[in-house]
C-alpha atoms as a PDB file:
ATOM      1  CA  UNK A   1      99.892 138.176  80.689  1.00  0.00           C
ATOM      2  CA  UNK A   2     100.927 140.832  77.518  1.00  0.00           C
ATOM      3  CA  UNK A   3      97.240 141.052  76.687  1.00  0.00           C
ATOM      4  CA  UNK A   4      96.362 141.395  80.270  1.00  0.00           C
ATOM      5  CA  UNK A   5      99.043 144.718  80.046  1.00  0.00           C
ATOM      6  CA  UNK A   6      96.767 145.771  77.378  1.00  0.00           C
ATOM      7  CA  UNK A   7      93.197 145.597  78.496  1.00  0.00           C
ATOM      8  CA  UNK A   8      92.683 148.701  80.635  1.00  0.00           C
ATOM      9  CA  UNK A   9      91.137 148.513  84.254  1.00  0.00           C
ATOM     10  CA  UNK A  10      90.212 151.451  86.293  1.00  0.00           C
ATOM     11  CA  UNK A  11      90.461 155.148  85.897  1.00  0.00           C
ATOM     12  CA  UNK A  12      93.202 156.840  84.256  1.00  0.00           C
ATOM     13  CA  UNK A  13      94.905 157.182  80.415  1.00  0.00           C
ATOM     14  CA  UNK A  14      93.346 154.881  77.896  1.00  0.00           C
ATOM     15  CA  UNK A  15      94.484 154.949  74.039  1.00  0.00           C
ATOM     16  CA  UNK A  16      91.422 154.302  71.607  1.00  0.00           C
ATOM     17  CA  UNK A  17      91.804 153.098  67.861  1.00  0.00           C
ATOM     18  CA  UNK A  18      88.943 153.392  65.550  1.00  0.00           C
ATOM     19  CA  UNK A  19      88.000 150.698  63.489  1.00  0.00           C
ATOM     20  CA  UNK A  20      88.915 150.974  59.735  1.00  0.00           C
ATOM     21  CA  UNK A  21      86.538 152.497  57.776  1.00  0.00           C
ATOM     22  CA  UNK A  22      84.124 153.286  60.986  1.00  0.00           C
ATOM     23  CA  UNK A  23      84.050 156.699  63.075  1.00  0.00           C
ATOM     24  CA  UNK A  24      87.133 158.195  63.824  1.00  0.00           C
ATOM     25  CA  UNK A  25      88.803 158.123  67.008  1.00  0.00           C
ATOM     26  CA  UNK A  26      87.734 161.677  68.344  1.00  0.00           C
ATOM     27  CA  UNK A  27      84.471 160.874  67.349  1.00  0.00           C
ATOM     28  CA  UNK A  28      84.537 157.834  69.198  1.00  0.00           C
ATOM     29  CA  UNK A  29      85.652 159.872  72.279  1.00  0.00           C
ATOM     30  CA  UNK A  30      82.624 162.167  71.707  1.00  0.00           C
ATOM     31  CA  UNK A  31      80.000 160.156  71.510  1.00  0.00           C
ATOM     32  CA  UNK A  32      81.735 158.206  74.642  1.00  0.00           C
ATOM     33  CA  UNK A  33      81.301 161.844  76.685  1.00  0.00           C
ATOM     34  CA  UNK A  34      84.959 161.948  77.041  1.00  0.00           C
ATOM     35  CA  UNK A  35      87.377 164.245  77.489  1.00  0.00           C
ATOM     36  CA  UNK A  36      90.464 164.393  74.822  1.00  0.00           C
ATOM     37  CA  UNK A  37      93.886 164.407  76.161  1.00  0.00           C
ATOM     38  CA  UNK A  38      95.393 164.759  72.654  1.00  0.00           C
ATOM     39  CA  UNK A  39      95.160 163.273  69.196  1.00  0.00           C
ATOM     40  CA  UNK A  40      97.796 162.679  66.562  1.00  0.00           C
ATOM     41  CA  UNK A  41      96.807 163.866  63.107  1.00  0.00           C
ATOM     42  CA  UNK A  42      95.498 160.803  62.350  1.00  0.00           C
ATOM     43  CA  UNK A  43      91.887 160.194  62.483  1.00  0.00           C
ATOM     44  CA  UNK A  44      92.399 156.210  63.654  1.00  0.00           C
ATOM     45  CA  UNK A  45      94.047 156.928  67.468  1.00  0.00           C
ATOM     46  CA  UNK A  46      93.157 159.340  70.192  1.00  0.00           C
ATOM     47  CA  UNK A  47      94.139 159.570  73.712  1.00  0.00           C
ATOM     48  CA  UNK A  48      91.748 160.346  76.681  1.00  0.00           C
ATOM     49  CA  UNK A  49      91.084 159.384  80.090  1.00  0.00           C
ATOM     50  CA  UNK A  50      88.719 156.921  81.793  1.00  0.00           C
ATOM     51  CA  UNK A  51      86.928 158.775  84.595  1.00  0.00           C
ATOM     52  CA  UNK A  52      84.702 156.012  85.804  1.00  0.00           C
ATOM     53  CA  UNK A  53      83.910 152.523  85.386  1.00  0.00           C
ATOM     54  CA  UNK A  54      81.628 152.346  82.381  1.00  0.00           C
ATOM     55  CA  UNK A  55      83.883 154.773  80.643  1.00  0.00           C
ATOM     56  CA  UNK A  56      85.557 151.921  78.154  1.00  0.00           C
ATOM     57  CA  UNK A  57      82.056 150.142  77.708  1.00  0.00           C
ATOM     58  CA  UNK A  58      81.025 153.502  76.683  1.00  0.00           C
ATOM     59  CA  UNK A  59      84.105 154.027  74.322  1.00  0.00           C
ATOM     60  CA  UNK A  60      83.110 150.094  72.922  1.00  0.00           C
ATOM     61  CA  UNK A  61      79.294 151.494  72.164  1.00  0.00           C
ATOM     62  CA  UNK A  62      80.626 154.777  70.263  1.00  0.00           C
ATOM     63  CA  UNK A  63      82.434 152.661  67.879  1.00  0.00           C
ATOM     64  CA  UNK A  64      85.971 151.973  68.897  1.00  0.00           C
ATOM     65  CA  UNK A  65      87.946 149.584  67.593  1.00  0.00           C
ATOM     66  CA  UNK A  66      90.196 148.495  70.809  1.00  0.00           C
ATOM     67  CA  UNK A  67      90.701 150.626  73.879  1.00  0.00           C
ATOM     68  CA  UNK A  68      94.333 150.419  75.184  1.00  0.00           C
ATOM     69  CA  UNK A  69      95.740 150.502  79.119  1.00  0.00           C
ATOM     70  CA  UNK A  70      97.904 153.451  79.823  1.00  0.00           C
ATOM     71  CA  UNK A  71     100.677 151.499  79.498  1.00  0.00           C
ATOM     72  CA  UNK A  72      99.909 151.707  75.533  1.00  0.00           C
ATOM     73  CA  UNK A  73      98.459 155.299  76.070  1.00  0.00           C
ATOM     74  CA  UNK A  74     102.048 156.410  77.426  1.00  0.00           C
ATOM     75  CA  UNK A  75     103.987 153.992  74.749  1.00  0.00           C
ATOM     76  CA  UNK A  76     102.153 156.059  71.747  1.00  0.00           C
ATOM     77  CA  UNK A  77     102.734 159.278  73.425  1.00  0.00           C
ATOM     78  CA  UNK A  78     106.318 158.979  73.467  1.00  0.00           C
ATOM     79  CA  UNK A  79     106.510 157.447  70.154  1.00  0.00           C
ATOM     80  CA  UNK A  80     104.661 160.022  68.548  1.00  0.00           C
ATOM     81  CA  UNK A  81     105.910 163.364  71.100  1.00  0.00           C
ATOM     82  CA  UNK A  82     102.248 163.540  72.619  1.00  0.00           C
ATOM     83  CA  UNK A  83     101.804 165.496  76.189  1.00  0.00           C
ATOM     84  CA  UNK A  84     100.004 162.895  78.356  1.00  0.00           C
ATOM     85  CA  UNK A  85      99.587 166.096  81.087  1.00  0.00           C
ATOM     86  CA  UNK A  86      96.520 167.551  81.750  1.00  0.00           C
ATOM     87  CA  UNK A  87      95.099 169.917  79.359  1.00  0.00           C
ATOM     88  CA  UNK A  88      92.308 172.272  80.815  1.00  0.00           C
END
């Protein structure tokens, strides 16, 4: 059930990690044709948002690591002072 919490389904805030050594997060976004909600100043984590279906497969095919549910997206934002609003 924890890993079900984990795996995210639908639209909405998704956290990616890079893999080590690979592209970085933001990168990862890019390439995905995402939009980036915000970024720590690492290069390994990024937050964005899944606006349709094949957005995570998309994510997975740019070189991420593991994409996160925004239950995790929210977690790391209030660990590390993030905004998870809306930036246009």
């Amino acid at each position: 059930m924890l890993l079900g919490s984990l795996v995210p389904s639908g639209n909405g805030p998704v956290v990616v990690f890079a893999k080590p050594w690979g592209t970085s997060a933001l990168e990862v976004v890019a390439k995905a044709e995402g939009r980036l909600m915000s970024a720590p100043s690492t290069s390994w984590i990024a937050l964005t948002e899944a606006s349709d279906s094949g957005f995570v497969t998309r994510l997975y095919r740019a070189g991420a690591g593991f994409v996160a549910s925004s239950t995790v997206a929210y977690a790391c934002a209030r660990l590390t002072g993030l905004s998870m609003e809306s930036q246009e």
